[in-house]
C-alpha atoms as a PDB file:
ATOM      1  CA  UNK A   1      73.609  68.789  48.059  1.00  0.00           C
ATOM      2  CA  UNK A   2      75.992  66.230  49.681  1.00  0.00           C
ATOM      3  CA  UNK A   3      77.950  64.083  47.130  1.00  0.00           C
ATOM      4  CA  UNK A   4      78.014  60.599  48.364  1.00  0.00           C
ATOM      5  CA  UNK A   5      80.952  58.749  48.220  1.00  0.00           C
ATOM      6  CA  UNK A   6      80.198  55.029  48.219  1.00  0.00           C
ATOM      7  CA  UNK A   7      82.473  52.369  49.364  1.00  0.00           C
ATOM      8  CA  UNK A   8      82.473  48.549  50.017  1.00  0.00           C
ATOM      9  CA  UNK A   9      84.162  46.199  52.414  1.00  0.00           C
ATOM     10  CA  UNK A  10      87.758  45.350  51.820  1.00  0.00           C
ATOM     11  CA  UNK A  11      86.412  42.082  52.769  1.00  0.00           C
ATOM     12  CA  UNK A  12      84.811  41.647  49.391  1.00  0.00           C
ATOM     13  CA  UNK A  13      87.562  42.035  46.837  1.00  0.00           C
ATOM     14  CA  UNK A  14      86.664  42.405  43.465  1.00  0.00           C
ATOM     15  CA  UNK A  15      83.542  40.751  44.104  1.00  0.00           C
ATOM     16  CA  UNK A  16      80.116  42.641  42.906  1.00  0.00           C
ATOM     17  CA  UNK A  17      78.270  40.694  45.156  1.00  0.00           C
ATOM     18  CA  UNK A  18      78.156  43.280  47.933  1.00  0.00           C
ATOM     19  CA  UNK A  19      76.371  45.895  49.442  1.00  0.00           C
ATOM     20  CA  UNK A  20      77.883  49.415  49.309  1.00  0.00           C
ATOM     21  CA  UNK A  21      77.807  52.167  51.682  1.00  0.00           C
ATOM     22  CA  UNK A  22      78.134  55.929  51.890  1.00  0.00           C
ATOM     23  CA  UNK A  23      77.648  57.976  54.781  1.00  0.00           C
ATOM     24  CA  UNK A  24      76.509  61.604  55.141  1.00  0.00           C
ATOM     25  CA  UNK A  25      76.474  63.419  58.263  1.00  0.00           C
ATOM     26  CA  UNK A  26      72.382  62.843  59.496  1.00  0.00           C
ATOM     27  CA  UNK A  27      72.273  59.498  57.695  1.00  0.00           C
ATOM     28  CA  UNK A  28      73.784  55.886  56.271  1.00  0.00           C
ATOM     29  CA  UNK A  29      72.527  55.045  52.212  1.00  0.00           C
ATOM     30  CA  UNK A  30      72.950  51.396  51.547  1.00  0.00           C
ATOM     31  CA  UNK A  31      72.913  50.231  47.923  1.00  0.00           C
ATOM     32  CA  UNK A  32      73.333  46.682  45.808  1.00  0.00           C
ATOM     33  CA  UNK A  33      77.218  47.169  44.124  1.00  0.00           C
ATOM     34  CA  UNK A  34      75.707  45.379  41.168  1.00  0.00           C
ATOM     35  CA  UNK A  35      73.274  47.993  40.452  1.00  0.00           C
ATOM     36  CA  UNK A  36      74.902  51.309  41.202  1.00  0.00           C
ATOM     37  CA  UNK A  37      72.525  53.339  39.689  1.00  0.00           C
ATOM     38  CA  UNK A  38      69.586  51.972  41.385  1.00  0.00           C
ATOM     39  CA  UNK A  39      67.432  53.013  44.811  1.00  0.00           C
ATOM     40  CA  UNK A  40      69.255  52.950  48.176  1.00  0.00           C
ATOM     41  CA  UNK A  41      68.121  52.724  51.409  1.00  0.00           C
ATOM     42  CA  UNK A  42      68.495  55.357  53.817  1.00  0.00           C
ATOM     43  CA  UNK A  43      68.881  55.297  57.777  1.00  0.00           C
ATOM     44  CA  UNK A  44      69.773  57.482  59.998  1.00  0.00           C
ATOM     45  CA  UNK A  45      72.934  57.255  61.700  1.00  0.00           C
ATOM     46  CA  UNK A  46      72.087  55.891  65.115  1.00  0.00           C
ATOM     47  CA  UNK A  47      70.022  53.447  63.424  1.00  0.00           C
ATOM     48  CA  UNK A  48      73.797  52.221  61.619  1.00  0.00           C
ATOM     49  CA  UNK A  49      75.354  52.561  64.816  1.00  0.00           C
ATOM     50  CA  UNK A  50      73.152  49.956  66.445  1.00  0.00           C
ATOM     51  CA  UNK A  51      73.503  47.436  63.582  1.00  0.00           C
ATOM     52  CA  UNK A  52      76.947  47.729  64.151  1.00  0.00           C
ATOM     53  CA  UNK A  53      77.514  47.199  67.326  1.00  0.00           C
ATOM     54  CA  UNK A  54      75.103  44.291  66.627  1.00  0.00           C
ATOM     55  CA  UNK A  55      76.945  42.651  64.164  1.00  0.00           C
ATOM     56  CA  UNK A  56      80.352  43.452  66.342  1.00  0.00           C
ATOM     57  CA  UNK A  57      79.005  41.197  69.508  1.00  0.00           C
ATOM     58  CA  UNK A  58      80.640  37.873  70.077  1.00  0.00           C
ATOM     59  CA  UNK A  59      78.256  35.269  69.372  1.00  0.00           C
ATOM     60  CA  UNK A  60      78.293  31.846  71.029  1.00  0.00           C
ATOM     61  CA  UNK A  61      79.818  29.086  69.735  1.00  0.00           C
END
C-alpha cells in the first residue's frame, strides 16, 4: 500500500480552510484540511494535469 503524504498550498498559511492534496503515482486524492480523516476524492493523474494547466491559463481582464 502507498502511504499518502498530504500537503496544502503555501498559499494558505495556517488557514484550515483548504483543500489538501497527495499524489501517488496512477492518481491525485483531494481532501477537505478540516476533516482529515474523512473521504477524498480520487483522479487520475492526467485528469490533475488538465485542471492544472486550466487553472495556470491567463484569463482576460
Amino acid at each position: 500500500m502507498h502511504i499518502l503524504h498530504w500537503r496544502k498550498s503555501t498559499y494558505s498559511g495556517d488557514s484550515s480552510n483548504c483543500v489538501e492534496v497527495a499524489t501517488a503515482p496512477a492518481a491525485v486524492h483531494i481532501r477537505d484540511s478540516k476533516d482529515p480523516a474523512g473521504l477524498h476524492l480520487t483522479i487520475e493523474s492526467s485528469a490533475w494535469a488538465h485542471f492544472d494547466t486550466y487553472l495556470a491559463r491567463p484569463r482576460p481582464q
